[in-house]
C-alpha atoms as a PDB file:
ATOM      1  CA  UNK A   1     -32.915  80.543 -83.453  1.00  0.00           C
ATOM      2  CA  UNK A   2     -31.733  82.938 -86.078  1.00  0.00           C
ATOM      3  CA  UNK A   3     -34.108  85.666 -85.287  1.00  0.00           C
ATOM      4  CA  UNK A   4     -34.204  88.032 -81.856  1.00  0.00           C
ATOM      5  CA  UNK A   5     -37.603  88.879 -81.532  1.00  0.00           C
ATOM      6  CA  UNK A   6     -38.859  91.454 -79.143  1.00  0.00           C
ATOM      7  CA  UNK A   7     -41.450  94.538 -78.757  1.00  0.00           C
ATOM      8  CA  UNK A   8     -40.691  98.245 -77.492  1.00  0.00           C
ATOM      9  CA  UNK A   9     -43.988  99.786 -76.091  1.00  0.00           C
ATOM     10  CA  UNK A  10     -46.219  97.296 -78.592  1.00  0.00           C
ATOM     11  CA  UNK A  11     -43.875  97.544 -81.713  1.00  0.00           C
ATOM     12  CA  UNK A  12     -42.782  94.420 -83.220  1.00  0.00           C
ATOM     13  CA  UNK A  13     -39.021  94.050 -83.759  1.00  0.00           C
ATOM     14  CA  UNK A  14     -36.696  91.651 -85.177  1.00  0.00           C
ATOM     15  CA  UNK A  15     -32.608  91.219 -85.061  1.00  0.00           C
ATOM     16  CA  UNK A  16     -30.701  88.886 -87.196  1.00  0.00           C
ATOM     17  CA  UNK A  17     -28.519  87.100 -84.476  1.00  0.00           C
ATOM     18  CA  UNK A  18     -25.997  86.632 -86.923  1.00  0.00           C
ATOM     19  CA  UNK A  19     -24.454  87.682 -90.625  1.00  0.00           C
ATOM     20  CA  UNK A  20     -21.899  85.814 -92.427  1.00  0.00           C
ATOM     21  CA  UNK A  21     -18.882  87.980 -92.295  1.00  0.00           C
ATOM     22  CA  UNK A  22     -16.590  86.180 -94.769  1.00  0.00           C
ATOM     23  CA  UNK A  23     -16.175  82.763 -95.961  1.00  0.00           C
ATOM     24  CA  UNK A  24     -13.185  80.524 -95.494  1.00  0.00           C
ATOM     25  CA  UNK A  25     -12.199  77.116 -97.044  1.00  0.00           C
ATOM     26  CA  UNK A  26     -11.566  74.571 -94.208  1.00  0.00           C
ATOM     27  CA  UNK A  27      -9.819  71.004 -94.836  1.00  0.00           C
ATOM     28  CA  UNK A  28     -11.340  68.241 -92.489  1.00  0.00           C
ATOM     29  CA  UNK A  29      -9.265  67.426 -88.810  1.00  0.00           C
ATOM     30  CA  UNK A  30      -8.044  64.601 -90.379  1.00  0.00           C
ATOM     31  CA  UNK A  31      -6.477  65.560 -93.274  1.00  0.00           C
ATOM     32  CA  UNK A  32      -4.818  68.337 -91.361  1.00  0.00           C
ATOM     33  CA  UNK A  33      -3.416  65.461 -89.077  1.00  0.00           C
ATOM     34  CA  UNK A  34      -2.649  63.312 -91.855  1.00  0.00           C
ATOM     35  CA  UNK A  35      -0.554  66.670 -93.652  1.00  0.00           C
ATOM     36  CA  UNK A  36       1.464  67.530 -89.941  1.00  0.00           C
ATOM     37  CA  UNK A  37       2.667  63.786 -89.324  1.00  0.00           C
ATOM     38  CA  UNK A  38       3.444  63.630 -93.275  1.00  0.00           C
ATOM     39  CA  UNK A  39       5.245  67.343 -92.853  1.00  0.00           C
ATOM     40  CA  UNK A  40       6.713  66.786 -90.052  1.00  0.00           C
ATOM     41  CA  UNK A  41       8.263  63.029 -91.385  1.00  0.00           C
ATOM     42  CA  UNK A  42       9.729  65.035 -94.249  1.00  0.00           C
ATOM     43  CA  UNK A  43      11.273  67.734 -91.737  1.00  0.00           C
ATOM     44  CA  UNK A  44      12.993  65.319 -90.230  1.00  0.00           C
ATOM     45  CA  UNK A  45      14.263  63.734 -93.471  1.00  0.00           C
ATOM     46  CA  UNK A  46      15.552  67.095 -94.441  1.00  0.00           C
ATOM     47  CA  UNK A  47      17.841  66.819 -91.239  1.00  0.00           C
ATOM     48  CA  UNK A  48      19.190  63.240 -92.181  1.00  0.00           C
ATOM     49  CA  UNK A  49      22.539  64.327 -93.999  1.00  0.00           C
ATOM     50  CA  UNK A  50      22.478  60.288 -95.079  1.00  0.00           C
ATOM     51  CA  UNK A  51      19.701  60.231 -97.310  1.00  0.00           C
ATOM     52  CA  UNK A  52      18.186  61.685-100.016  1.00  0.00           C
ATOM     53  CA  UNK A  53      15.428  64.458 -99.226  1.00  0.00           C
ATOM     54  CA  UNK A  54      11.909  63.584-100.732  1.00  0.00           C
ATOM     55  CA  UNK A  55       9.285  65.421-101.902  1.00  0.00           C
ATOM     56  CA  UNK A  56       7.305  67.999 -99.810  1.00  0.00           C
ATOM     57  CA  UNK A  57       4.068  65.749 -99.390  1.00  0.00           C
ATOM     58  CA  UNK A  58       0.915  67.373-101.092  1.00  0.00           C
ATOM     59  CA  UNK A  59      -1.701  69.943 -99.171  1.00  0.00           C
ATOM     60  CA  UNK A  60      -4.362  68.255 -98.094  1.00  0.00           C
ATOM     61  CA  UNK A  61      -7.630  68.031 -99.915  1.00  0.00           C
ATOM     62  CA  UNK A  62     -10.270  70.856 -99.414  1.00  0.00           C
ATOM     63  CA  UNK A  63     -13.519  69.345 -97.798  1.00  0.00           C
ATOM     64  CA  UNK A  64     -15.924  72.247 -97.268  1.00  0.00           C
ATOM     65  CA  UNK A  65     -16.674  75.957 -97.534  1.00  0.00           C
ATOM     66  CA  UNK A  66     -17.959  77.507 -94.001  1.00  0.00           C
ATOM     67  CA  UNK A  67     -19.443  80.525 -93.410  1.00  0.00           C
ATOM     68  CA  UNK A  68     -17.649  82.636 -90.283  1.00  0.00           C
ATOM     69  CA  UNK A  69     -20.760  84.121 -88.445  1.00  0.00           C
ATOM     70  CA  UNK A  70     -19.952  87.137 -86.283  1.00  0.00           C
ATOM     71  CA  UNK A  71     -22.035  89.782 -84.863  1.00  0.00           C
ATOM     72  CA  UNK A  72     -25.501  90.770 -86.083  1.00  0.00           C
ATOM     73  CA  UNK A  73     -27.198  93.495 -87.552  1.00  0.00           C
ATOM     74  CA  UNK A  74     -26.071  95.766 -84.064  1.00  0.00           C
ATOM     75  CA  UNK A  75     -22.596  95.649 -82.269  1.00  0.00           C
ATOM     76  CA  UNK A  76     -21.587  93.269 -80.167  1.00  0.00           C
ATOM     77  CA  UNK A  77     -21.318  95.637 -77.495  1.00  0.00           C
ATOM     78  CA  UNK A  78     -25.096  97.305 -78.001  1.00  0.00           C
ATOM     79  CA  UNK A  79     -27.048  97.366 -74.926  1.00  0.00           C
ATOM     80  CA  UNK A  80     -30.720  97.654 -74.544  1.00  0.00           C
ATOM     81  CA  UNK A  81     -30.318 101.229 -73.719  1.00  0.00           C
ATOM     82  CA  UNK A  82     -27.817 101.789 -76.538  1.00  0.00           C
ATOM     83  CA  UNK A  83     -30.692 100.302 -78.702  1.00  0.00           C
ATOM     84  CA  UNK A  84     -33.639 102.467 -77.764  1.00  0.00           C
ATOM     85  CA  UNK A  85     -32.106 105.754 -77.480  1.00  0.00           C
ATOM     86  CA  UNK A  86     -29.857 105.552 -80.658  1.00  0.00           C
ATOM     87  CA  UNK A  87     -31.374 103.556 -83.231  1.00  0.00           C
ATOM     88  CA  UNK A  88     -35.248 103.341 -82.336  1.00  0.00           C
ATOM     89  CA  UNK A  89     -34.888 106.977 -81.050  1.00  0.00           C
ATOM     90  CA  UNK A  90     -36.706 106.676 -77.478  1.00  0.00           C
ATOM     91  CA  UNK A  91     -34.594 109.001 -75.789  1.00  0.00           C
ATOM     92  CA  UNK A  92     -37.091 108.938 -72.617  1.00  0.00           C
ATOM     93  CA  UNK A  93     -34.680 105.889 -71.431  1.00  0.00           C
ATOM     94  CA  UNK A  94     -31.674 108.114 -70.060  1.00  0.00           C
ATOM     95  CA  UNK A  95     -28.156 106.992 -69.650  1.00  0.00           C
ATOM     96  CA  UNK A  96     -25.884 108.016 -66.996  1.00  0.00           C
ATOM     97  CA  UNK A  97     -23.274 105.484 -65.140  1.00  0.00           C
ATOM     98  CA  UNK A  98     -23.897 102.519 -67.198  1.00  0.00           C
ATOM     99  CA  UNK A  99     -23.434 100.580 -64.374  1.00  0.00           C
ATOM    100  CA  UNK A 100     -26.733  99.829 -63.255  1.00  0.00           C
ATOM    101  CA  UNK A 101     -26.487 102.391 -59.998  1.00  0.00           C
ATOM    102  CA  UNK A 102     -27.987 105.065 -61.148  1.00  0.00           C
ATOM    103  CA  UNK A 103     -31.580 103.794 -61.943  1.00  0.00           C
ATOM    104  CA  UNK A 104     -31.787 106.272 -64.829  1.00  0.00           C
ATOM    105  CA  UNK A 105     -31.775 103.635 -67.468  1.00  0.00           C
ATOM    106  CA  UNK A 106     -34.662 101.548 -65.988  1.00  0.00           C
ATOM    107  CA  UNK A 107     -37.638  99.912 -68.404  1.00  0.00           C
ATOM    108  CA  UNK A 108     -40.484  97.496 -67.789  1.00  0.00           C
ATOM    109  CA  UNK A 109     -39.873  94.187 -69.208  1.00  0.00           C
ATOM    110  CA  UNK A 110     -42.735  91.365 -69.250  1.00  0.00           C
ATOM    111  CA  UNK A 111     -41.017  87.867 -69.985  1.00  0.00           C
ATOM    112  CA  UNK A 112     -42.114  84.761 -69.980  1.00  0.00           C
ATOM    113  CA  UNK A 113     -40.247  81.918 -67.182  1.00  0.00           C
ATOM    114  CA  UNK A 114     -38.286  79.464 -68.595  1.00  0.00           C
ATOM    115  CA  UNK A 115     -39.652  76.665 -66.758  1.00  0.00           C
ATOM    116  CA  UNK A 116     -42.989  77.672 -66.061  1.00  0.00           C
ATOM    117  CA  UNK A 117     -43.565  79.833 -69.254  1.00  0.00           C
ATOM    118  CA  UNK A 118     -45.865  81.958 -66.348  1.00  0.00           C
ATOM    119  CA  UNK A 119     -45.392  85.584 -67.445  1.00  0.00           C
ATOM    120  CA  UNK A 120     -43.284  87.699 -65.112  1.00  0.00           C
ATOM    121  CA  UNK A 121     -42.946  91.916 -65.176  1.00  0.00           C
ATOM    122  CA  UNK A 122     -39.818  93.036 -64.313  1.00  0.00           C
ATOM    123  CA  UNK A 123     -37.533  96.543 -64.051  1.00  0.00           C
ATOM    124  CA  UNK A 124     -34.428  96.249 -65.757  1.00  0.00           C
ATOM    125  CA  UNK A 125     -31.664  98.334 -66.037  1.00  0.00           C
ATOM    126  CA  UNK A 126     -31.145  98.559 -69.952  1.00  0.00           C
ATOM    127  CA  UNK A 127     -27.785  99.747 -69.806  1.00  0.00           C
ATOM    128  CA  UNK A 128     -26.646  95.944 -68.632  1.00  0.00           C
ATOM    129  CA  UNK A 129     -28.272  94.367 -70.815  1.00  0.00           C
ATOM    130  CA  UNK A 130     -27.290  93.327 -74.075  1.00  0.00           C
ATOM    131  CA  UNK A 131     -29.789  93.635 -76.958  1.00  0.00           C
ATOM    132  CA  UNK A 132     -29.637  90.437 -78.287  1.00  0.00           C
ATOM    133  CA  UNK A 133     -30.442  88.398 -75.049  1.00  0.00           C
ATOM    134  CA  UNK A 134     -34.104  90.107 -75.387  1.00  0.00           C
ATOM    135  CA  UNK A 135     -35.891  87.851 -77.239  1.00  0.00           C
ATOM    136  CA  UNK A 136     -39.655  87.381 -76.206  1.00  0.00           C
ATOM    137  CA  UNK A 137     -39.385  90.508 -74.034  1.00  0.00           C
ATOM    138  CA  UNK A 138     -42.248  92.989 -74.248  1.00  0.00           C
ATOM    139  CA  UNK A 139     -40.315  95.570 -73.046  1.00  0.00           C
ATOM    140  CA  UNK A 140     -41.980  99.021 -71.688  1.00  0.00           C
ATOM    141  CA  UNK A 141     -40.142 102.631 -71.795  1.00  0.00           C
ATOM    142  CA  UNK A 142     -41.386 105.296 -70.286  1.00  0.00           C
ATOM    143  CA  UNK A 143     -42.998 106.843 -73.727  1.00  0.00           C
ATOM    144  CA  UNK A 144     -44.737 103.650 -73.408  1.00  0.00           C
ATOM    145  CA  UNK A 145     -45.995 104.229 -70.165  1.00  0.00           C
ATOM    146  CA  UNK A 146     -47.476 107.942 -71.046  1.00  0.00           C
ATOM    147  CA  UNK A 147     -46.528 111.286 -72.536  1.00  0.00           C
ATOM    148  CA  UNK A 148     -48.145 114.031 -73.907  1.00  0.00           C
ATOM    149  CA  UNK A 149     -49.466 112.898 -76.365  1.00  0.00           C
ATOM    150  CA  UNK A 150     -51.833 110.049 -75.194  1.00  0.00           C
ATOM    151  CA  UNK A 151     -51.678 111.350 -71.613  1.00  0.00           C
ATOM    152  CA  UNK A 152     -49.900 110.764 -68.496  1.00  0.00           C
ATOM    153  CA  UNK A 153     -50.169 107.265 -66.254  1.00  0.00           C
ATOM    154  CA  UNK A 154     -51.310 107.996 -62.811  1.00  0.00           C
ATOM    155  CA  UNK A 155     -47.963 107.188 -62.020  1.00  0.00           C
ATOM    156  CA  UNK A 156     -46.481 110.363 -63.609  1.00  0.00           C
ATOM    157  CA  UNK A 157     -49.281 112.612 -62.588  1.00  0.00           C
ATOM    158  CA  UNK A 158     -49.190 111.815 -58.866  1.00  0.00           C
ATOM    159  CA  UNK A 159     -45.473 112.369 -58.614  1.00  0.00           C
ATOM    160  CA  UNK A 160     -46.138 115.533 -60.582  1.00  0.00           C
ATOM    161  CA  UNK A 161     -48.475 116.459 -58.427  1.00  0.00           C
ATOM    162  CA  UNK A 162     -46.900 116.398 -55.111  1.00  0.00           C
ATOM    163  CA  UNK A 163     -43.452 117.346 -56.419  1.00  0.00           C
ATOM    164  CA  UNK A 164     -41.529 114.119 -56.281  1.00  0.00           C
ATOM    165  CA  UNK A 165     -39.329 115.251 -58.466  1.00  0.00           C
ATOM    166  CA  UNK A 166     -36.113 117.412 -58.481  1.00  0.00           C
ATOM    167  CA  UNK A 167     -34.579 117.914 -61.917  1.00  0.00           C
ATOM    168  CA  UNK A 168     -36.541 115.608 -63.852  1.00  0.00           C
ATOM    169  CA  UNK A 169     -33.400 113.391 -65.091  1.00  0.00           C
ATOM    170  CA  UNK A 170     -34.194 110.312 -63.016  1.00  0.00           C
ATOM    171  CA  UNK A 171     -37.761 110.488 -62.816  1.00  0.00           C
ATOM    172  CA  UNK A 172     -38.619 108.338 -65.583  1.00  0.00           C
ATOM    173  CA  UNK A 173     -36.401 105.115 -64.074  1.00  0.00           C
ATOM    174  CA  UNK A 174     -38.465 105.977 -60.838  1.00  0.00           C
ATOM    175  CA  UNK A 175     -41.451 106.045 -62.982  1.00  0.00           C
ATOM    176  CA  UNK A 176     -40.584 102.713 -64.815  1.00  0.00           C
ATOM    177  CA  UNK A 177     -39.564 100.844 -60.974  1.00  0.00           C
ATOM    178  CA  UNK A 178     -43.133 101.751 -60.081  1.00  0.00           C
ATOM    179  CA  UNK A 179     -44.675 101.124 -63.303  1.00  0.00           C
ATOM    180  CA  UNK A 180     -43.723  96.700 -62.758  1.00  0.00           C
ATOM    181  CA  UNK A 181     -45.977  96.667 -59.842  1.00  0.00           C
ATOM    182  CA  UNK A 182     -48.690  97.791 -61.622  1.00  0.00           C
ATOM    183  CA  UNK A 183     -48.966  95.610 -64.222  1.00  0.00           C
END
């Protein structure tokens, strides 16, 4: 799997899980031994007053090139909220403790079970988790769920309504704990 694949709110995207970051030459774990007992045998000849000291023995033979693979086309350290507000630009998703207390961060994701490949909704807080263990998520924010645009879910307009909210900043991680039951 060299691809994460996953949607935002029906968009289609796609994260190399890795890019080479250099390449180094590599000898094979037996020539390596094969150089230490050999370097290490003339070490200890160089030590031996009696006899004559030989000839460093050669380096050993390069086998293969590898590519080092690190990171991807996002930090290590990106997080699905990290991800939606700063490089997709769904700022909807707030951030606050980034410890999963707060329930600011909160989206809808819809995966599939591993064993029973049924498909499963779920509210997770995007702020612990890391991008790149998303793939085959359909994940939901709350621009997904409604705005003003397309119009408001029921969801939003009933705790409009009756004033369930108090500033506003957590209201769309309430909004996106309520939205998984109704899928």
């Amino acid at each position: 799997m060299d691809k994460i694949n996953f949607t935002v709110n029906g968009e289609r995207y796609s994260l190399s899980k890795y890019i080479i970051v250099e390449r180094k030459v590599i000898c094979s774990t037996v020539a390596i031994g094969r150089y230490l007992r050999r370097r290490l045998a003339w070490l200890g000849d160089i030590f031996n007053p009696r006899e004559a000291h030989p000839p460093p023995p050669p380096t050993p033979r390069i086998d293969a090139q590898v590519d080092i693979q690190a990171g991807s086309e996002v930090s290590p350290s990106t997080t699905l909220n990290d991800f939606l507000r700063n490089t997709i630009g769904l700022v909807g998703t707030k951030a606050m403790c980034h410890e999963g207390g707060c329930g600011v961060c909160v989206v809808s994701v819809a995966k599939a079970h591993p064993g029973t490949n049924e498909k499963h909704v779920l509210a997770v807080n995007s702020c612990l988790v890391h991008i790149l263990s998303c793939h085959e998520w359909d994940i939901t924010t709350i621009e997904g769920v409604g705005n003003r645009k397309d119009g408001y879910n029921e969801l939003q307009i009933r705790l409009a309504t009756f004033n369930g909210t108090q500033c506003g900043y957590c209201t769309p991680g309430w909004i996106m704990n309520m939205y998984r039951y109704e899928t």
